[in-house]
Protein backbone atom coordinates (compact mmCIF):
# COMPACT_ATOMS: atom_id res chain seq x y z
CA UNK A 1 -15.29 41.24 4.07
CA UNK A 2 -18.56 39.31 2.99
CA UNK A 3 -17.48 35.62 1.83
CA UNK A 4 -19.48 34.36 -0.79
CA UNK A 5 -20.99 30.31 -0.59
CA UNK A 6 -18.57 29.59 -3.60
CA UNK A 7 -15.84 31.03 -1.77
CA UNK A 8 -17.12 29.19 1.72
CA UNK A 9 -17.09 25.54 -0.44
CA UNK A 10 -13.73 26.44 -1.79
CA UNK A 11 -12.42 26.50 1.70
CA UNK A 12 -13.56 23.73 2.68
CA UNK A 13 -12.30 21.86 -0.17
CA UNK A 14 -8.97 23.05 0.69
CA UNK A 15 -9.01 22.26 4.20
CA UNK A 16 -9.93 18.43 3.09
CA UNK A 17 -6.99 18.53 0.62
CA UNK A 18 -4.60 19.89 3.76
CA UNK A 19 -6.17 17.24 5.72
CA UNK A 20 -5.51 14.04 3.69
CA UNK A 21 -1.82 15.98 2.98
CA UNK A 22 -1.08 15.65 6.34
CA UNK A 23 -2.85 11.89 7.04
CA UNK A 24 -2.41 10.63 3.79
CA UNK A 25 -6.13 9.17 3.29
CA UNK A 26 -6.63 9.20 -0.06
CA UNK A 27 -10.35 9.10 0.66
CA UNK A 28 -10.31 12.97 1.72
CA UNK A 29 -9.29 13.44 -2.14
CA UNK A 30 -12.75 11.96 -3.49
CA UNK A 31 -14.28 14.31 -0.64
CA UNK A 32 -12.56 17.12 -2.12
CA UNK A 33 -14.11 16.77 -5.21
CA UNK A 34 -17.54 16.72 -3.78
CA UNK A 35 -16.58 20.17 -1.84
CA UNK A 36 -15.81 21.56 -5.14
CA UNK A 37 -18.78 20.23 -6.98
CA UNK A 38 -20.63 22.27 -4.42
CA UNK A 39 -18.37 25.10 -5.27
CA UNK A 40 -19.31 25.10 -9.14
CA UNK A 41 -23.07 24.63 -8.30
CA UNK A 42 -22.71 28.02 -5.92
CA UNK A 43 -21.39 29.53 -9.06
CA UNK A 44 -23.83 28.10 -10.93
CA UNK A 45 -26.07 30.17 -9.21
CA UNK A 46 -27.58 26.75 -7.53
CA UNK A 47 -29.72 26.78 -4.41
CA UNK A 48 -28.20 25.80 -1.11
CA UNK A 49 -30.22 22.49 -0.68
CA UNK A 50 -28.86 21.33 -4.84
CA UNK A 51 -25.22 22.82 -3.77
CA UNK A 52 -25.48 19.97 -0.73
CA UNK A 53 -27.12 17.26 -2.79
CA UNK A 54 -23.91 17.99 -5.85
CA UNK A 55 -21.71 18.00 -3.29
CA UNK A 56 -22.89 14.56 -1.48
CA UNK A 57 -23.43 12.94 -4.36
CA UNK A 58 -20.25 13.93 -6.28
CA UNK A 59 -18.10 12.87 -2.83
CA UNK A 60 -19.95 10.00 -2.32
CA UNK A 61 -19.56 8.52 -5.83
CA UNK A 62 -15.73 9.62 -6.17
CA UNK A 63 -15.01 7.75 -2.40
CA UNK A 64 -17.52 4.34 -3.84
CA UNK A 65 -15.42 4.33 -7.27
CA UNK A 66 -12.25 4.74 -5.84
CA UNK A 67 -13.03 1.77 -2.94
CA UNK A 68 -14.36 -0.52 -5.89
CA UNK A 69 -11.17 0.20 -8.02
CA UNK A 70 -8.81 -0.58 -4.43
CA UNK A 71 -10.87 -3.52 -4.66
CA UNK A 72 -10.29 -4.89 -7.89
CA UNK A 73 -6.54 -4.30 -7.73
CA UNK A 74 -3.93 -7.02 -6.68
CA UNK A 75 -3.08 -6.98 -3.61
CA UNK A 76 0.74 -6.73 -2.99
CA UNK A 77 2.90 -9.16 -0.96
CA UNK A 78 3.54 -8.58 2.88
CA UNK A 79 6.65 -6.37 3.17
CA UNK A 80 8.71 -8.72 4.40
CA UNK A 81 7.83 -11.14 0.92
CA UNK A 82 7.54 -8.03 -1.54
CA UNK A 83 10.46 -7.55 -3.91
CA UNK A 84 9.14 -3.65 -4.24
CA UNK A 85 10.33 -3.04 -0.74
CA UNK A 86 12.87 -5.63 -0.44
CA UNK A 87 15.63 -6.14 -3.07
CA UNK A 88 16.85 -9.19 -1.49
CA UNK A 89 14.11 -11.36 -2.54
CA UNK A 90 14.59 -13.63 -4.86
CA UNK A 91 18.30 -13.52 -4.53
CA UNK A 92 20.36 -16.66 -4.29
CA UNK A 93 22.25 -17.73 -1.61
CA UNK A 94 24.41 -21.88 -1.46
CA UNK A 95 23.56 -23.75 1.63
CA UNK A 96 26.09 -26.08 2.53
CA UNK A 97 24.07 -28.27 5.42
CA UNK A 98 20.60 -27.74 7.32
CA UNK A 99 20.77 -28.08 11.18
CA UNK A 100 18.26 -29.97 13.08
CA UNK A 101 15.97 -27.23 13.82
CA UNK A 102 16.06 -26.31 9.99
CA UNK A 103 18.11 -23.45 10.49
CA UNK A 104 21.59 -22.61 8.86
CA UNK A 105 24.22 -20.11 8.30
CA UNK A 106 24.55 -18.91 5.04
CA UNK A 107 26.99 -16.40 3.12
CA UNK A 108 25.16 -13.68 1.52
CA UNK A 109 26.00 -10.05 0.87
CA UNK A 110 29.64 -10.37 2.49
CA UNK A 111 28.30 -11.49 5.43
CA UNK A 112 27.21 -14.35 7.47
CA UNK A 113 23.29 -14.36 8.29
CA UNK A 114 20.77 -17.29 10.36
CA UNK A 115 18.36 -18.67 7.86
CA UNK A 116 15.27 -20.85 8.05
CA UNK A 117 13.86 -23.07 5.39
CA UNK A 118 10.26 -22.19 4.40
CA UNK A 119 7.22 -24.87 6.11
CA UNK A 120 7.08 -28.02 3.92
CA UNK A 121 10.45 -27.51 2.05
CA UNK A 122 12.88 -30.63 2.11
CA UNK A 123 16.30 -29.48 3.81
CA UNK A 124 19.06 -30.74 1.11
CA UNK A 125 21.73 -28.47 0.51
CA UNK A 126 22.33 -26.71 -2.26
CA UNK A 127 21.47 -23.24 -4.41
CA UNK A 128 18.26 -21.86 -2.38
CA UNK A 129 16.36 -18.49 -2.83
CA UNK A 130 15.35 -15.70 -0.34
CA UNK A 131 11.62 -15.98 -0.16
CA UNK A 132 11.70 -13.57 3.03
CA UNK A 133 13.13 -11.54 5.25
CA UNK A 134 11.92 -11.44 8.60
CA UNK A 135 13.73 -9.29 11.26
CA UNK A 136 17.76 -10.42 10.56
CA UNK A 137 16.89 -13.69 9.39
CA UNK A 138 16.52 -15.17 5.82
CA UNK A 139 13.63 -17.19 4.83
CA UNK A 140 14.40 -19.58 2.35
CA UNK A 141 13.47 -22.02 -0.05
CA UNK A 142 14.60 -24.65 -2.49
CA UNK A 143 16.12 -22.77 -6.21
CA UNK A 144 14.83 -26.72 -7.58
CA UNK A 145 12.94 -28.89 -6.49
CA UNK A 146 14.59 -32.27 -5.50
C-alpha cells in the first residue's frame, strides 16, 4: 500500500485533533487546520516546499487569531468568586454579630458555616452577601453599605 502526501497530511491532521482530544489545548485545533491546508495543497497538485509553506502559514495564523481573540475576551472571576462555577455567590445570608477576629457563624443552606468579612468591610450586623467561597468558609460582604 503506497500512501499518497494528501493522505500522509491527513494523518497528521488527525493525530493533532486526537492529541488536543486527549490534552484539551485548543491550540492543536488551529494546528489542525494548517495540517489540512497542506492536505488540500497536496491535492491541489502543489509542490512539497508550497504544501509546507500552506500548511505553516495557515497553522500559524489560525493559533495568532485565536491567541489575539483569548486576548480580547474578559477574563472570568477566580473560581472561588465566579457565580458560573459557584451558585452560592451572591446569595444572602443575616449575620447576627461579628467576632473579634471578623469571623462569624452564619445560617445558610440548613446549616451552620464560619464566615469572614471581606478586607476593608465595616463588621455591623445585618443582611450580607457571599462574595466567596474559599475551602468551607464564606467570604462575605456588606448587602448595604452603612
Amino acid at each position: 500500500m503506497d500512501l499518497s502526501t494528501a493522505t500522509f497530511w491527513w494523518v497528521l491532521a488527525g493525530v493533532a485533533v486526537a492529541a488536543e482530544l486527549t490534552t484539551g489545548t485548543f491550540y492543536l485545533l488551529m494546528i489542525a487546520l494548517g495540517l489540512a491546508a497542506g492536505a488540500v495543497s497536496a491535492h491541489l497538485g502543489l509542490s512539497a516546499s508550497l504544501q509546507i509553506t500552506i500548511a505553516a502559514v495557515v497553522a500559524g495564523g489560525a493559533t495568532a487569531l485565536w491567541h489575539w481573540r483569548r486576548m480580547k475576551l474578559p477574563r472570568s472571576a477566580p473560581v472561588a468568586e465566579n457565580r458560573d462555577v459557584n451558585l452560592d455567590i451572591g446569595e444572602r445570608v443575616q449575620v447576627d454579630a461579628w467576632g473579634s477576629d471578623r469571623t462569624t457563624r452564619v445560617s445558610y443552606r440548613g446549616t451552620l458555616w464560619t464566615a469572614r468579612l471581606v478586607p476593608d468591610s465595616p463588621a455591623h450586623p445585618g443582611p450580607h452577601l457571599v462574595k466567596a467561597v474559599e475551602g468551607n468558609w464564606l467570604v462575605l460582604a456588606p448587602a448595604s453599605p452603612h
